[in-house]
C-alpha atoms as a PDB file:
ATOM      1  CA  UNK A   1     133.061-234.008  70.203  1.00  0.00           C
ATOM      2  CA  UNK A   2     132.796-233.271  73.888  1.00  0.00           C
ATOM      3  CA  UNK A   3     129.127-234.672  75.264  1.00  0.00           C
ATOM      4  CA  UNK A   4     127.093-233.460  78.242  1.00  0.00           C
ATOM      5  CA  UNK A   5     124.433-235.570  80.530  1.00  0.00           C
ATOM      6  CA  UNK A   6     120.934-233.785  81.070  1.00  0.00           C
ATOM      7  CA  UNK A   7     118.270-235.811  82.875  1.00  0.00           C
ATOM      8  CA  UNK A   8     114.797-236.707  80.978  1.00  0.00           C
ATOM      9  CA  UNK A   9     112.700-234.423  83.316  1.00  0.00           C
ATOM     10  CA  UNK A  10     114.826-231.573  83.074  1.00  0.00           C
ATOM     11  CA  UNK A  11     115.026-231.829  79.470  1.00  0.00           C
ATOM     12  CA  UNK A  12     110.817-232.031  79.066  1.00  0.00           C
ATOM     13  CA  UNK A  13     110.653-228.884  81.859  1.00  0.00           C
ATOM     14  CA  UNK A  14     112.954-226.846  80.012  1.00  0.00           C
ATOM     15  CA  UNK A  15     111.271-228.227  76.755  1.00  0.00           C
ATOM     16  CA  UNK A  16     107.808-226.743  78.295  1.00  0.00           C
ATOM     17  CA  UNK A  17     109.376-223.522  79.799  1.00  0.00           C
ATOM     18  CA  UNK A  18     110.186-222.054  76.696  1.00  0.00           C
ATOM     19  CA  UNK A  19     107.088-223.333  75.100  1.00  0.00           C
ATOM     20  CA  UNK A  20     105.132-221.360  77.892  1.00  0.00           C
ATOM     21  CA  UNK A  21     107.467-218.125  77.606  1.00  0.00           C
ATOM     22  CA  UNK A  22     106.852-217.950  73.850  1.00  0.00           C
ATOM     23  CA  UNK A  23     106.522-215.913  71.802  1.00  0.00           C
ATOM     24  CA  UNK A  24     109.617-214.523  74.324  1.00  0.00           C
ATOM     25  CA  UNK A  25     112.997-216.258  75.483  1.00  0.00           C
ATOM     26  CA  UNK A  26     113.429-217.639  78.923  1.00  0.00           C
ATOM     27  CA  UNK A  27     116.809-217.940  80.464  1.00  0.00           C
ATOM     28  CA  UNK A  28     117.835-219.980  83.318  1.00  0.00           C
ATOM     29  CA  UNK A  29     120.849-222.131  85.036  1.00  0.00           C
ATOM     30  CA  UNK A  30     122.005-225.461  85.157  1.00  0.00           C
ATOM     31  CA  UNK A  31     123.097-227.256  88.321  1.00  0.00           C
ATOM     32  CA  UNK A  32     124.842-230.514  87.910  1.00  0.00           C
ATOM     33  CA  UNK A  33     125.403-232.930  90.190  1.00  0.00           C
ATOM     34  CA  UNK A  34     127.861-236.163  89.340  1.00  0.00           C
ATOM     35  CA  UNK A  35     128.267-235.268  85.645  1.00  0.00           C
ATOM     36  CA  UNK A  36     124.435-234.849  84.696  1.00  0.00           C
ATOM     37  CA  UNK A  37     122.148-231.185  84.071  1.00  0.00           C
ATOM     38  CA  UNK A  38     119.379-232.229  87.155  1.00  0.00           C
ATOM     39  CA  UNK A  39     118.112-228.837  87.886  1.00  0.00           C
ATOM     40  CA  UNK A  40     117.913-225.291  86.564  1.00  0.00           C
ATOM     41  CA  UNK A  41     117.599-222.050  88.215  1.00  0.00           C
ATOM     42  CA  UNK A  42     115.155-219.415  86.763  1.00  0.00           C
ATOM     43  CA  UNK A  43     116.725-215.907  86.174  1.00  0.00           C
ATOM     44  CA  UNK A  44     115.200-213.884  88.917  1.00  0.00           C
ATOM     45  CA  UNK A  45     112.890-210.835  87.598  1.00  0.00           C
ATOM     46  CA  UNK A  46     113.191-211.420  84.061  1.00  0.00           C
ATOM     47  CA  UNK A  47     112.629-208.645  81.192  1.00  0.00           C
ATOM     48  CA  UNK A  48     111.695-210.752  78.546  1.00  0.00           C
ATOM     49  CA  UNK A  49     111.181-210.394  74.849  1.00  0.00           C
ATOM     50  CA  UNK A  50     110.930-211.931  71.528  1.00  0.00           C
ATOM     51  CA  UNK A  51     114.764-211.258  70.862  1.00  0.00           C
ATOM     52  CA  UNK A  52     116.716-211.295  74.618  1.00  0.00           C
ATOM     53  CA  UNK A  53     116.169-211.640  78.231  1.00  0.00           C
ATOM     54  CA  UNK A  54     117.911-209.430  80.779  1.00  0.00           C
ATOM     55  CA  UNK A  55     118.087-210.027  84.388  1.00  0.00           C
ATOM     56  CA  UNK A  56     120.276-208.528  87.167  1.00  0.00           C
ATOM     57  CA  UNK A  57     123.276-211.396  87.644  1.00  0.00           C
ATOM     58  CA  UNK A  58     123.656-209.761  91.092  1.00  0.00           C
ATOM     59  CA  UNK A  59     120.461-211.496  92.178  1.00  0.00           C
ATOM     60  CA  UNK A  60     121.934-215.116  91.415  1.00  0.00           C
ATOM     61  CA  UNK A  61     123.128-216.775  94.245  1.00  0.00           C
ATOM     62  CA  UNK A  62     126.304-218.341  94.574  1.00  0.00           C
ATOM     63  CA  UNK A  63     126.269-221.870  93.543  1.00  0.00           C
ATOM     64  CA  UNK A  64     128.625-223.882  93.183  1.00  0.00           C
ATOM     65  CA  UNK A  65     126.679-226.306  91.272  1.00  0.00           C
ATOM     66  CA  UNK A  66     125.916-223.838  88.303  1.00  0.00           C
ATOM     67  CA  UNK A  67     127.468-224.935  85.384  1.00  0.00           C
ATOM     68  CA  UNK A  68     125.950-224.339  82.754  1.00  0.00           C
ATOM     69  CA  UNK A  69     122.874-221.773  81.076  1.00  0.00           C
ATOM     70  CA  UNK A  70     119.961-222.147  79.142  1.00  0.00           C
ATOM     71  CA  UNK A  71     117.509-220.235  77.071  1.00  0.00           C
ATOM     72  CA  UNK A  72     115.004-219.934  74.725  1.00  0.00           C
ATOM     73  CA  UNK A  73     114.985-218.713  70.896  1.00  0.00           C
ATOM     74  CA  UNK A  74     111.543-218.177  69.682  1.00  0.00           C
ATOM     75  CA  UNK A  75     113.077-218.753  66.005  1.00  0.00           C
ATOM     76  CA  UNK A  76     113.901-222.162  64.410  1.00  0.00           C
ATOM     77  CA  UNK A  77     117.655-220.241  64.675  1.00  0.00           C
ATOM     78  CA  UNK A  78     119.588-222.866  67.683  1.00  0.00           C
ATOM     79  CA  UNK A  79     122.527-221.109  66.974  1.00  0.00           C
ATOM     80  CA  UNK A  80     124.479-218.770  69.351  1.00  0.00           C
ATOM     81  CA  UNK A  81     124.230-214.878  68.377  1.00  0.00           C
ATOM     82  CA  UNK A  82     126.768-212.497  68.898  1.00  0.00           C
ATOM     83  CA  UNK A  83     124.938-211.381  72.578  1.00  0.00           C
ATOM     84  CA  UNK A  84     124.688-215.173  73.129  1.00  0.00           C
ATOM     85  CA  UNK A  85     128.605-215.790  73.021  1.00  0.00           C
ATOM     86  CA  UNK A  86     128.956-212.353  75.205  1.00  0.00           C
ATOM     87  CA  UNK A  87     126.681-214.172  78.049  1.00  0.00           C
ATOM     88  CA  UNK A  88     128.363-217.071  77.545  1.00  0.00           C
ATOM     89  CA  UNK A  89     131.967-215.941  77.706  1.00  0.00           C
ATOM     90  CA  UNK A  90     130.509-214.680  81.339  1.00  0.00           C
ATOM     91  CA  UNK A  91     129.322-217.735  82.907  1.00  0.00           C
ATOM     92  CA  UNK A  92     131.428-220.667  81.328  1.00  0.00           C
ATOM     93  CA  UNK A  93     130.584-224.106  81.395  1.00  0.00           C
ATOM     94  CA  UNK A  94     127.982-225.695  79.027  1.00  0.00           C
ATOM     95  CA  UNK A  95     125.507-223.248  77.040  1.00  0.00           C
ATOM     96  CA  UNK A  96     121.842-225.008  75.689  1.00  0.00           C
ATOM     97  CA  UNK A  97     119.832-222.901  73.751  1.00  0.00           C
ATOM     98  CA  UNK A  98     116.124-224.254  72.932  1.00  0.00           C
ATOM     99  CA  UNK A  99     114.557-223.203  69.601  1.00  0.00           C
ATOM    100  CA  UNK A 100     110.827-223.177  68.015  1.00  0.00           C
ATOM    101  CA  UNK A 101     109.106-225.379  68.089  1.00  0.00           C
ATOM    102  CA  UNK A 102     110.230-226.238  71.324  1.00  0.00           C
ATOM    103  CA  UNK A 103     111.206-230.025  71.072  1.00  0.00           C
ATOM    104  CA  UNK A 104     114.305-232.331  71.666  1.00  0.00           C
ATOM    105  CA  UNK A 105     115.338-231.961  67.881  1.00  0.00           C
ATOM    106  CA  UNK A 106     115.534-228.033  68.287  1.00  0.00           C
ATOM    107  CA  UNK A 107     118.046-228.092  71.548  1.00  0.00           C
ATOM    108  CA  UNK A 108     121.919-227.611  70.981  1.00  0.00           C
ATOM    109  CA  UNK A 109     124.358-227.217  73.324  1.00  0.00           C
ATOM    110  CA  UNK A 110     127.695-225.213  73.042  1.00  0.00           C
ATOM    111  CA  UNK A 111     131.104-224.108  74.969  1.00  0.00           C
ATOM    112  CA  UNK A 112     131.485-220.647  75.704  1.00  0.00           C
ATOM    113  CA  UNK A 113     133.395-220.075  72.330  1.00  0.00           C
ATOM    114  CA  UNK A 114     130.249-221.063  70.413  1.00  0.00           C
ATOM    115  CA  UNK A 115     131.733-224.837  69.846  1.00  0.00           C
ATOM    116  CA  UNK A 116     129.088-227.247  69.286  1.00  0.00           C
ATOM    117  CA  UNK A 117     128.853-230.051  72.048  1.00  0.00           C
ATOM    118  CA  UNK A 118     127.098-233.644  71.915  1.00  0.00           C
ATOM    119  CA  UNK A 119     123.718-233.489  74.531  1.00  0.00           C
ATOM    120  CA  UNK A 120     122.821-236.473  75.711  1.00  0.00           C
ATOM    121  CA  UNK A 121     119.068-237.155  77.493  1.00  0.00           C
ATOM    122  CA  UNK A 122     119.494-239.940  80.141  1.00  0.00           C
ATOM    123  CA  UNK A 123     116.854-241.062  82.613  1.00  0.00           C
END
């Protein structure tokens, strides 16, 4: 199984992001820099809810260093829905979706075809 890099303190701010968003989603993007998630990038103007967050893409800037998304489930459900693998199949790269309650244990990460993918937390 394929295995992604996501730094400690990105891991424990995305870990409190969706904690703070609940009981909606969040939804954000990951830069990467030599091989490791260090930062993400909040969805500008976000219409949040307890099932989906929309934003304008348009807004994003382009960034080379995106590779990846994240967001929130406010279920114990970490698996990709059918609108998750639509948003993914648009942005590539790695997917991490973040479910209730909100703690390492509850994170998964997938491909854009909904393929599971091995996260490690390094510091």
């Amino acid at each position: 199984m394929m295995e992604v890099r996501i730094r400690r303190e990105l891991m424990e701010y995305l870990l409190e992001l969706a904690r703070n968003a609940y009981p909606n989603e969040f939804a954000g993007f990951l830069r990467e820099k030599d091989g490791v998630f260090e930062e993400v990038l909040i969805a500008p103007n976000p219409h949040s809810g307890p099932g989906s967050v929309f934003f304008n893409t348009w807004m994003l800037p382009y960034d080379e260093s995106v590779k990846g998304t994240v967001h929130s489930h406010p279920s114990p459900n970490p698996w990709p829905s059918e609108a998750d693998l639509e948003f993914f199949s648009k942005f590539g790269g790695v997917h991490i979706i973040i479910a209730w309650p909100f703690t390492e244990d509850s994170v998964r990460a997938y491909l854009s075809d909904g393929s599971g993918v091995r996260l490690r937390v390094v510091d």
